[in-house]
Protein backbone atom coordinates (compact mmCIF):
# COMPACT_ATOMS: atom_id res chain seq x y z
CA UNK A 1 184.86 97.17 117.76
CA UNK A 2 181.38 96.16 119.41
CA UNK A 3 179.78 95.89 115.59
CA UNK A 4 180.83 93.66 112.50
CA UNK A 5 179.15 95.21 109.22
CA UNK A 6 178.30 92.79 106.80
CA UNK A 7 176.79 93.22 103.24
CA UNK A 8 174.38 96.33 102.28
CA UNK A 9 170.74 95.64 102.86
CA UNK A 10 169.81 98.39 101.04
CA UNK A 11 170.93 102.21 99.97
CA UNK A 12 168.84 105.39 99.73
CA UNK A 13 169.64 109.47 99.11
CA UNK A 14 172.14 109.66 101.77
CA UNK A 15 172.09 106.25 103.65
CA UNK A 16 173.35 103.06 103.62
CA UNK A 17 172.04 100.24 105.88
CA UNK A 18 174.12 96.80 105.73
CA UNK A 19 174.11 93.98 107.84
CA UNK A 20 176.29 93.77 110.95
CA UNK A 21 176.57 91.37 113.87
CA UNK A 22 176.58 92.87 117.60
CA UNK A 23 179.55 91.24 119.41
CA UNK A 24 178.56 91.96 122.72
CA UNK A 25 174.98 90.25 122.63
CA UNK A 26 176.15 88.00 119.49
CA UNK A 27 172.67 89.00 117.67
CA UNK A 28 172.12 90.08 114.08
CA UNK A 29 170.88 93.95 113.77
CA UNK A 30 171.09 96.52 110.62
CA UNK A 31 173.50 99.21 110.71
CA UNK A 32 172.76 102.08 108.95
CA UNK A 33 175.48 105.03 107.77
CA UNK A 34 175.30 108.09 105.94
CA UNK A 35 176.88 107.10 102.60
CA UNK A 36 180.83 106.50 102.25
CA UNK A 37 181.94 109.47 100.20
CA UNK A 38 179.21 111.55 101.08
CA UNK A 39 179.85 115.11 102.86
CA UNK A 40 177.31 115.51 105.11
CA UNK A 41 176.27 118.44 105.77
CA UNK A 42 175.85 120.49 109.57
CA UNK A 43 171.45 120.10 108.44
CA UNK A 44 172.37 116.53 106.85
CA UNK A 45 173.94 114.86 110.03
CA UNK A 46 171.44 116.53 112.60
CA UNK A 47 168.39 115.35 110.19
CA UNK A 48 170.55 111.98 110.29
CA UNK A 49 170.56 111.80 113.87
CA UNK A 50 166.82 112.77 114.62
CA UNK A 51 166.02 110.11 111.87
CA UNK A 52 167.26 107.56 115.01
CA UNK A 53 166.04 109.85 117.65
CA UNK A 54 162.54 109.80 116.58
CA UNK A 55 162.23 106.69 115.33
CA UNK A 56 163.70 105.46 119.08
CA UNK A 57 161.00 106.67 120.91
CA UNK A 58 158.10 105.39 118.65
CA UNK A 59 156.79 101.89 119.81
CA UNK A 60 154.59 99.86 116.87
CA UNK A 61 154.44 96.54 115.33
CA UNK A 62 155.21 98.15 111.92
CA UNK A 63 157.80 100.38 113.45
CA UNK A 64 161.62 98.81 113.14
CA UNK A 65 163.28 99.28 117.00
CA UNK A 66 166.26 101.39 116.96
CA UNK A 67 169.23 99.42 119.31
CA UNK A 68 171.67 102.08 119.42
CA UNK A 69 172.35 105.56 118.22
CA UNK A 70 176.63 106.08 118.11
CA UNK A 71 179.96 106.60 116.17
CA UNK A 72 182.25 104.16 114.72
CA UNK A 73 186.17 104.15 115.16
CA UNK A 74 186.44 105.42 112.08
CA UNK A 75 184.06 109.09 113.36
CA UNK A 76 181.20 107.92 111.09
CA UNK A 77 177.83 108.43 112.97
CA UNK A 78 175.45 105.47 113.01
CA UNK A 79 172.34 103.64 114.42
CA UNK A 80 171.54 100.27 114.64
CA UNK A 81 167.64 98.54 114.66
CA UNK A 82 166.24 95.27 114.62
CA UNK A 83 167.37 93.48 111.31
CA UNK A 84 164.19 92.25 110.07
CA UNK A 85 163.97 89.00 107.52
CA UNK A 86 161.23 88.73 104.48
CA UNK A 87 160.10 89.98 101.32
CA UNK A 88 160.77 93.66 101.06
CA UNK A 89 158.51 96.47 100.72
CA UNK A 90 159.22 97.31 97.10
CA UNK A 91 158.86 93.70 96.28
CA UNK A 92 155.65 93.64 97.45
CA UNK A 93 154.46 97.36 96.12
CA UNK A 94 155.79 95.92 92.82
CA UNK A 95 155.58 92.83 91.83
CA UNK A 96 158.61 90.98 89.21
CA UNK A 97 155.15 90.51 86.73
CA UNK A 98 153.55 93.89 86.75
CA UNK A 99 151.37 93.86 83.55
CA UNK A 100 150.91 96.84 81.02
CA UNK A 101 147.28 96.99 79.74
């Protein structure tokens, strides 16, 4: 298997992006899935694969690279982008010490 997934980086509606090492160029990148369980629909899965499409063919600073746009051994459909390190974006929409007035 050319990826190793690691732990989840984060989940949404659908999706589920985790960790995962490339074997091949021995980097760090961030996988992301549709969600284990969840039946994807004909829509669903196309809308999942534009999602890496798209995003593929934008370059921008504040646009994450897509790597690779494939399916596991297992017939789950995935992409993989540039794993990117920091504070998140939620973190820093809302602060831990949001104060009520």
């Amino acid at each position: 298997e050319k990826y190793v997934a690691g732990k989840v980086l984060g989940e949404g509606g659908v999706g589920v992006v985790r960790q995962a090492v490339d074997r091949d160029l021995r980097r760090e990148v961030a996988m992301k899935f549709l969600r284990v369980g969840f039946r994807a629909s004909d829509e669903e899965l196309c809308r999942f694969i534009e999602e890496a499409q798209l995003t593929g063919q934008l370059e921008h600073p504040n646009i994450v690279p897509i790597h690779e746009l494939g399916m596991d051994q297992d017939g789950r459909v995935f992409f993989t982008m540039k794993r990117v390190v920091g504070q998140s974006l939620k973190d820093i929409i809302i602060p831990e010490e949001v104060h009520v007035v």
